[in-house]
N, C-alpha and C. Protein backbone atom coordinates (compact mmCIF):
# COMPACT_ATOMS: atom_id res chain seq x y z
N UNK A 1 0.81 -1.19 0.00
CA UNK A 1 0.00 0.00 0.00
C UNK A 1 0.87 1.27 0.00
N UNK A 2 2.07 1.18 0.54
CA UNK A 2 2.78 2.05 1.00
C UNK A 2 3.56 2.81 -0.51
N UNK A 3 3.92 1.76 -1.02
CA UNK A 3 4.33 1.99 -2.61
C UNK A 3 3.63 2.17 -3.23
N UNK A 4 2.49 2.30 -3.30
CA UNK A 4 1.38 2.55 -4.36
C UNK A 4 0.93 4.13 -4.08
N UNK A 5 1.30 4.52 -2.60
CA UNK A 5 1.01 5.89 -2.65
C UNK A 5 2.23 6.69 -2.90
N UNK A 6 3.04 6.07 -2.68
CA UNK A 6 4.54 6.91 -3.55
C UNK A 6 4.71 7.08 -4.80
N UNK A 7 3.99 6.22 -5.42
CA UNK A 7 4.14 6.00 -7.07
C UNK A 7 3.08 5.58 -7.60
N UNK A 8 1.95 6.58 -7.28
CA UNK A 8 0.80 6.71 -8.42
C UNK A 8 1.12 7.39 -9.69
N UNK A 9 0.41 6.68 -10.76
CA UNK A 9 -0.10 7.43 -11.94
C UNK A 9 0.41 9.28 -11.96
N UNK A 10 -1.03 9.23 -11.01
CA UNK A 10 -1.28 10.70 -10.72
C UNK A 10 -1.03 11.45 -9.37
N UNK A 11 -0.74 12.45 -8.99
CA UNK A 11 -0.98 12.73 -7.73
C UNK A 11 -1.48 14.63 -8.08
N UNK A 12 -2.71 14.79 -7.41
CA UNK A 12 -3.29 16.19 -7.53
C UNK A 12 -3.23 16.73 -5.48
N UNK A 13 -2.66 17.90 -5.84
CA UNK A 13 -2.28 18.37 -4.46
C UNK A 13 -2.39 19.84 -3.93
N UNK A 14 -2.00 20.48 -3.16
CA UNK A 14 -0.65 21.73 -3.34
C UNK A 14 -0.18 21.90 -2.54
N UNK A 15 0.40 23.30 -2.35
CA UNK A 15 1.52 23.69 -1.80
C UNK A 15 1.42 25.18 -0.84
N UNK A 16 1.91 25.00 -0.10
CA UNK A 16 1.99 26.07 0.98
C UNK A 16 2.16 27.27 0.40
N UNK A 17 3.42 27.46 -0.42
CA UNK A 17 3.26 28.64 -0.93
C UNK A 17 4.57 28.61 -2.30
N UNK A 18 4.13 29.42 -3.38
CA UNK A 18 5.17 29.44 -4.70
C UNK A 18 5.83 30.59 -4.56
N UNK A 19 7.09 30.64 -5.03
CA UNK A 19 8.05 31.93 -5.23
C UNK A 19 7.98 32.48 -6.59
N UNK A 20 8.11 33.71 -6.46
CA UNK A 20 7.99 33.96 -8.46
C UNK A 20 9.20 33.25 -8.94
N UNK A 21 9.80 32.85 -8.38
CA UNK A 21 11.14 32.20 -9.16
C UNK A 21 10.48 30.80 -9.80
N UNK A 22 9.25 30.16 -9.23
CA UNK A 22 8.58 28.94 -9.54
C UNK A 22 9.17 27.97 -8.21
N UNK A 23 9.76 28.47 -7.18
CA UNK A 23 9.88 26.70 -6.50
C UNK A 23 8.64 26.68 -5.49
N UNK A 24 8.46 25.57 -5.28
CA UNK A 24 6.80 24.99 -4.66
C UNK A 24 7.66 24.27 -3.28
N UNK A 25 6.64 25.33 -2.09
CA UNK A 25 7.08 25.32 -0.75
C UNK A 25 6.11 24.02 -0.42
N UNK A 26 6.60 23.11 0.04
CA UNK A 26 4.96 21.89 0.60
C UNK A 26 5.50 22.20 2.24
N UNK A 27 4.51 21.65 3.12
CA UNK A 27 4.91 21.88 4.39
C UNK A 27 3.89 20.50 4.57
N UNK A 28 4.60 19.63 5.80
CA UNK A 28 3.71 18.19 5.71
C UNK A 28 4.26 18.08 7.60
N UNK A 29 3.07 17.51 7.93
CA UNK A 29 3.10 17.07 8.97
C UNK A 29 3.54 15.49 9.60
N UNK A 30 3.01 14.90 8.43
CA UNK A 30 3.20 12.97 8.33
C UNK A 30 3.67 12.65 6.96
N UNK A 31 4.28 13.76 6.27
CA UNK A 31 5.21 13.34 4.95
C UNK A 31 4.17 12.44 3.96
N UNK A 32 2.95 12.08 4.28
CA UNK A 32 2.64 10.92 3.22
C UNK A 32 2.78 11.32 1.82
N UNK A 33 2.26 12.74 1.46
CA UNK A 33 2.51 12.84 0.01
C UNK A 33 3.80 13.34 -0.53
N UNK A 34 4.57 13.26 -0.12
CA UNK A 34 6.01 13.75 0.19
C UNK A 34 6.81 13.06 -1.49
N UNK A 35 6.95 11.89 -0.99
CA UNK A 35 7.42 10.59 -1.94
C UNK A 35 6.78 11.12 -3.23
N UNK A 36 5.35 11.14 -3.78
CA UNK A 36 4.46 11.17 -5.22
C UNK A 36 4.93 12.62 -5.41
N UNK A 37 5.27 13.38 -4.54
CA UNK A 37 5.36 15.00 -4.79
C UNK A 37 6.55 15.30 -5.31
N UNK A 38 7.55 14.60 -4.91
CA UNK A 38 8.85 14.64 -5.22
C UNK A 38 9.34 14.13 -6.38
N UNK A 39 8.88 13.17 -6.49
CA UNK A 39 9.24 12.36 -8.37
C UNK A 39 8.53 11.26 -8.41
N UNK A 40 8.15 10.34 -7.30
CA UNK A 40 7.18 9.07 -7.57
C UNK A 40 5.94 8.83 -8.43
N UNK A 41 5.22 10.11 -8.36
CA UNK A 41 4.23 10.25 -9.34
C UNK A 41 4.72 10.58 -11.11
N UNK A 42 3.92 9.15 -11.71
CA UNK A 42 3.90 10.31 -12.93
C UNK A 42 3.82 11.23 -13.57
N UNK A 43 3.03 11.73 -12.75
CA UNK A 43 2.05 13.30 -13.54
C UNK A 43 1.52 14.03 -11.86
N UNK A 44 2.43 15.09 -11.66
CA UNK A 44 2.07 15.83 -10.48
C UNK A 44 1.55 17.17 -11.00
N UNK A 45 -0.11 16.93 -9.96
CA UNK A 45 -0.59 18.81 -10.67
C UNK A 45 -0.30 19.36 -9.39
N UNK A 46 -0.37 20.29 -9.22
CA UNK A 46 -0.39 21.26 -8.00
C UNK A 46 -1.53 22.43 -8.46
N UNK A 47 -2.17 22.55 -7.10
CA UNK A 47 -3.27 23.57 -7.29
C UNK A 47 -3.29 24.94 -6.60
N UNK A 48 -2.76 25.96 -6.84
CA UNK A 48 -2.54 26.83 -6.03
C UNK A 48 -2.88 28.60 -6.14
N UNK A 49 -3.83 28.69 -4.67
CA UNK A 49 -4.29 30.17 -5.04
C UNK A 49 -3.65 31.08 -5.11
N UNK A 50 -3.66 32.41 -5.56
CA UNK A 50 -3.09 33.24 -5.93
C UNK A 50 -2.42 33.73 -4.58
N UNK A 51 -2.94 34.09 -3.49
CA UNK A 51 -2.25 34.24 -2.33
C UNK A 51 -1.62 33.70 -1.77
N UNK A 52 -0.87 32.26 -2.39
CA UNK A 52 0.01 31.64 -1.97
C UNK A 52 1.56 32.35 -2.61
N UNK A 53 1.94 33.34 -3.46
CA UNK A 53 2.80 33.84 -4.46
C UNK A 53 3.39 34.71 -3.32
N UNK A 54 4.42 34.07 -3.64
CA UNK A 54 5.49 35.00 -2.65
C UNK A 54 6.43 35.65 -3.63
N UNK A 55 7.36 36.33 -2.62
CA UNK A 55 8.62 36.97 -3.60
C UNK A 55 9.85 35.82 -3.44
N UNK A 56 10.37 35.19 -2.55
CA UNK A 56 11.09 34.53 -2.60
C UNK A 56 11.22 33.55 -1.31
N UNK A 57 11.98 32.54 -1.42
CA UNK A 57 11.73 31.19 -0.40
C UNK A 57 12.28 31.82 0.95
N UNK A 58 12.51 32.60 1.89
CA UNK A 58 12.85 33.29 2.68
C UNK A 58 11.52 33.69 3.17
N UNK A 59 10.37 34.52 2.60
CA UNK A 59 9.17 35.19 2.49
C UNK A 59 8.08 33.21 2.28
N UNK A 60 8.38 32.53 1.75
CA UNK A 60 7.37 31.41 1.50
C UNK A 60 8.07 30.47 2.58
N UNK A 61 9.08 30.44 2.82
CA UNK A 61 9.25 29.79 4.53
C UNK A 61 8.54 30.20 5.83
N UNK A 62 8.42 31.40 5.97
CA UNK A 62 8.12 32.33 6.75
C UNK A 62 6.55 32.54 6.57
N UNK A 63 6.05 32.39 5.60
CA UNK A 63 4.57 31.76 5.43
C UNK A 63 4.25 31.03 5.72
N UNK A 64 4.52 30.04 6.16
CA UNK A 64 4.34 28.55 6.41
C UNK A 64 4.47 28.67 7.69
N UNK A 65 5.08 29.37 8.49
CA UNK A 65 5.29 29.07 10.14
C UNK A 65 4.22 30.15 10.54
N UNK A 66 3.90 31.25 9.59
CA UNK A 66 3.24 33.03 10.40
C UNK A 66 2.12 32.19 9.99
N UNK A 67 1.58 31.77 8.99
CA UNK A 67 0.03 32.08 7.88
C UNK A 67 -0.23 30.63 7.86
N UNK A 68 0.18 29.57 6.93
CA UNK A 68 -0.45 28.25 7.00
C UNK A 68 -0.11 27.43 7.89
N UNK A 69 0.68 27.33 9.05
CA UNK A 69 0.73 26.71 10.14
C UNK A 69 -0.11 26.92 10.89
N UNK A 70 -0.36 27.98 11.45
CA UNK A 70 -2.02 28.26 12.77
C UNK A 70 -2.76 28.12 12.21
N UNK A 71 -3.40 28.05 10.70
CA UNK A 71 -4.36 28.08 10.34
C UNK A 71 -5.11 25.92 10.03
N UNK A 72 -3.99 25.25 9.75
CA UNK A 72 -3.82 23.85 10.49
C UNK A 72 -3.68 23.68 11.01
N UNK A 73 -3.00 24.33 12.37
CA UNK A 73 -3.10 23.86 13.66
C UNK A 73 -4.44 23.48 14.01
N UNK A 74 -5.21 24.97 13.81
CA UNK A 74 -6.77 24.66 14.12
C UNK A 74 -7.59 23.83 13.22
N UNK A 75 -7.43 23.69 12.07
CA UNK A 75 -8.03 22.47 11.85
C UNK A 75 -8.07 20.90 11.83
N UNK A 76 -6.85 20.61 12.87
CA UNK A 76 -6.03 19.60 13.27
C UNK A 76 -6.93 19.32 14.09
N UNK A 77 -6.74 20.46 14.84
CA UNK A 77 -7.40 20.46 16.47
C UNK A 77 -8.41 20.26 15.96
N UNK A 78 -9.32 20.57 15.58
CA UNK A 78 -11.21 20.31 15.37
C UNK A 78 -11.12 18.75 14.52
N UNK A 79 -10.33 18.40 13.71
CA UNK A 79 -10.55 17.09 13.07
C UNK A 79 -10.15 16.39 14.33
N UNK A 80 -9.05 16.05 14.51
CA UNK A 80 -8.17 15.08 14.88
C UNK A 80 -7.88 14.93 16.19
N UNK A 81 -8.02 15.96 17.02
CA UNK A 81 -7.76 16.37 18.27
C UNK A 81 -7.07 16.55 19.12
N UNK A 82 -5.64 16.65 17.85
CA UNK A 82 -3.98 16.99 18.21
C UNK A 82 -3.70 18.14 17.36
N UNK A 83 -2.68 18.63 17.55
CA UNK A 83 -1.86 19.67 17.11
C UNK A 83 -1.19 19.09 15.92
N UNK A 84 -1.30 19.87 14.62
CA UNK A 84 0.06 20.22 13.89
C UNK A 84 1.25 20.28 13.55
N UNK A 85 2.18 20.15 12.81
CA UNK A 85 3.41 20.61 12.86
C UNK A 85 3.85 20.29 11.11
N UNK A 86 5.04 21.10 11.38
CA UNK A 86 5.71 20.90 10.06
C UNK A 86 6.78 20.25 9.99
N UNK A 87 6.78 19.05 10.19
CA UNK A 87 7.53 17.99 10.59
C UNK A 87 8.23 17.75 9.55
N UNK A 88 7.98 17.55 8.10
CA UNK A 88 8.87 17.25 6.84
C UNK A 88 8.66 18.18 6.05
N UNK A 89 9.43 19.43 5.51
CA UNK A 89 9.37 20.15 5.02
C UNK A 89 10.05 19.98 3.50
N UNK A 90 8.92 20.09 2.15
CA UNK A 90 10.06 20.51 1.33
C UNK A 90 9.55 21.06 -0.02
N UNK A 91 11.37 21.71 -0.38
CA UNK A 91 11.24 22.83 -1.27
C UNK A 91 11.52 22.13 -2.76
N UNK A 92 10.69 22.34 -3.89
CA UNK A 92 11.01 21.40 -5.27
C UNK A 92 11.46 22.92 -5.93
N UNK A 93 12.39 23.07 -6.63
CA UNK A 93 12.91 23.95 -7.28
C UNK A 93 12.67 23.95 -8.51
N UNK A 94 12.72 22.68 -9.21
CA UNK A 94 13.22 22.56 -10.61
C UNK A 94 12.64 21.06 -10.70
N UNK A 95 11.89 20.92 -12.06
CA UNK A 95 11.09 19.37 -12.57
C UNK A 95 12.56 19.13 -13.29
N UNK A 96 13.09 17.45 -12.98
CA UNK A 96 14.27 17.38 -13.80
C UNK A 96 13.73 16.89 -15.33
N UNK A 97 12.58 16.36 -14.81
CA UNK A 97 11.73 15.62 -16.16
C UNK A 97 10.41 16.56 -16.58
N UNK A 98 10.88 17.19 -18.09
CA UNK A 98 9.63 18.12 -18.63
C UNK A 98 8.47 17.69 -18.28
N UNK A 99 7.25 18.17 -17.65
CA UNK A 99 6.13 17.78 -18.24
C UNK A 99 5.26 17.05 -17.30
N UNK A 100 6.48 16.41 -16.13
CA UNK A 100 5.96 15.96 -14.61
C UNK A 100 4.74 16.73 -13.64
N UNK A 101 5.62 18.14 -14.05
CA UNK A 101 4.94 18.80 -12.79
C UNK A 101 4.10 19.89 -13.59
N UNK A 102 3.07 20.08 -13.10
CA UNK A 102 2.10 21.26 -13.59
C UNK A 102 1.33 21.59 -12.62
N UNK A 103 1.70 23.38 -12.35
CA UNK A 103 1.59 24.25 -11.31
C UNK A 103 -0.08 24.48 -11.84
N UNK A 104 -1.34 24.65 -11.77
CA UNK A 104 -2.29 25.54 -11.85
C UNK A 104 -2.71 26.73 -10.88
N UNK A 105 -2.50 28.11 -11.52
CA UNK A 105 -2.30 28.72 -10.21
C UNK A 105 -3.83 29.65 -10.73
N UNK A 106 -4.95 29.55 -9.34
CA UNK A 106 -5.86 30.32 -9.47
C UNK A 106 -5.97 31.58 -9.27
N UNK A 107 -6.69 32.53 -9.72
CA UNK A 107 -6.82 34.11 -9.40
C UNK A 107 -7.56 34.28 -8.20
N UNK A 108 -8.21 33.16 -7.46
CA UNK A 108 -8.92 33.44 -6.14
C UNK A 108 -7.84 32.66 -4.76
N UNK A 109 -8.47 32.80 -4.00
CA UNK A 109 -7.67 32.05 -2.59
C UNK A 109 -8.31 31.19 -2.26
N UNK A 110 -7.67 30.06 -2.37
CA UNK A 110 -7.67 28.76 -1.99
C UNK A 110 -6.85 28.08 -1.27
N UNK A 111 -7.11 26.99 0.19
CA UNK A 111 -6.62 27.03 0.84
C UNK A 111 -5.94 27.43 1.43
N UNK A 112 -4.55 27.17 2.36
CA UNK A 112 -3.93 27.86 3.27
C UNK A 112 -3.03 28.90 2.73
């Protein structure tokens, strides 16, 4: 089971926050999509609102601890009935393989 979620087909997701430079900040608490996000998936989309656009990974780090961290904390807390964290953090810079990764970035705000 464990390999099958590392290396789906597909994996549709997103990301904490993008830099105009293009690298995609993920912030994960239990790493599961970590593996498909990174290269395991064939075909990774990412879905991401416009208020996730930072200026640079300094400013989209720093998002992730000020802005989408408390805002999962609390919905941790109401699902699950533990706390949060950003336990596996990571930054994808660059698709080494054309065509893998496709950013869709919306004009409204969506999620964290």
């Amino acid at each position: 089971m464990w390999r099958l979620l590392a290396s789906p087909d597909v994996v549709v997701g997103s990301v904490a926050a993008l830099t105009e430079t293009g690298s995609l900040v993920v912030a994960s608490g239990s790493g599961s999509q970590l593996p498909s996000y990174a290269g395991g998936a064939g075909l990774a989309i990412w879905i991401v609102g416009a208020q996730k656009v930072v200026p640079d990974l300094h400013t989209a780090l720093r998002r992730v601890e000020d802005h989408a961290l408390p805002l999962e904390n609390a919905r941790a807390q109401e699902v699950y009935g533990r706390p949060s964290a950003v336990n596996r953090p990571l930054v994808l810079n660059a698709e080494p393989h054309p065509g893998r990764g496709v950013v869709l970035l919306l004009r409204e705000a969506i999620g964290f």
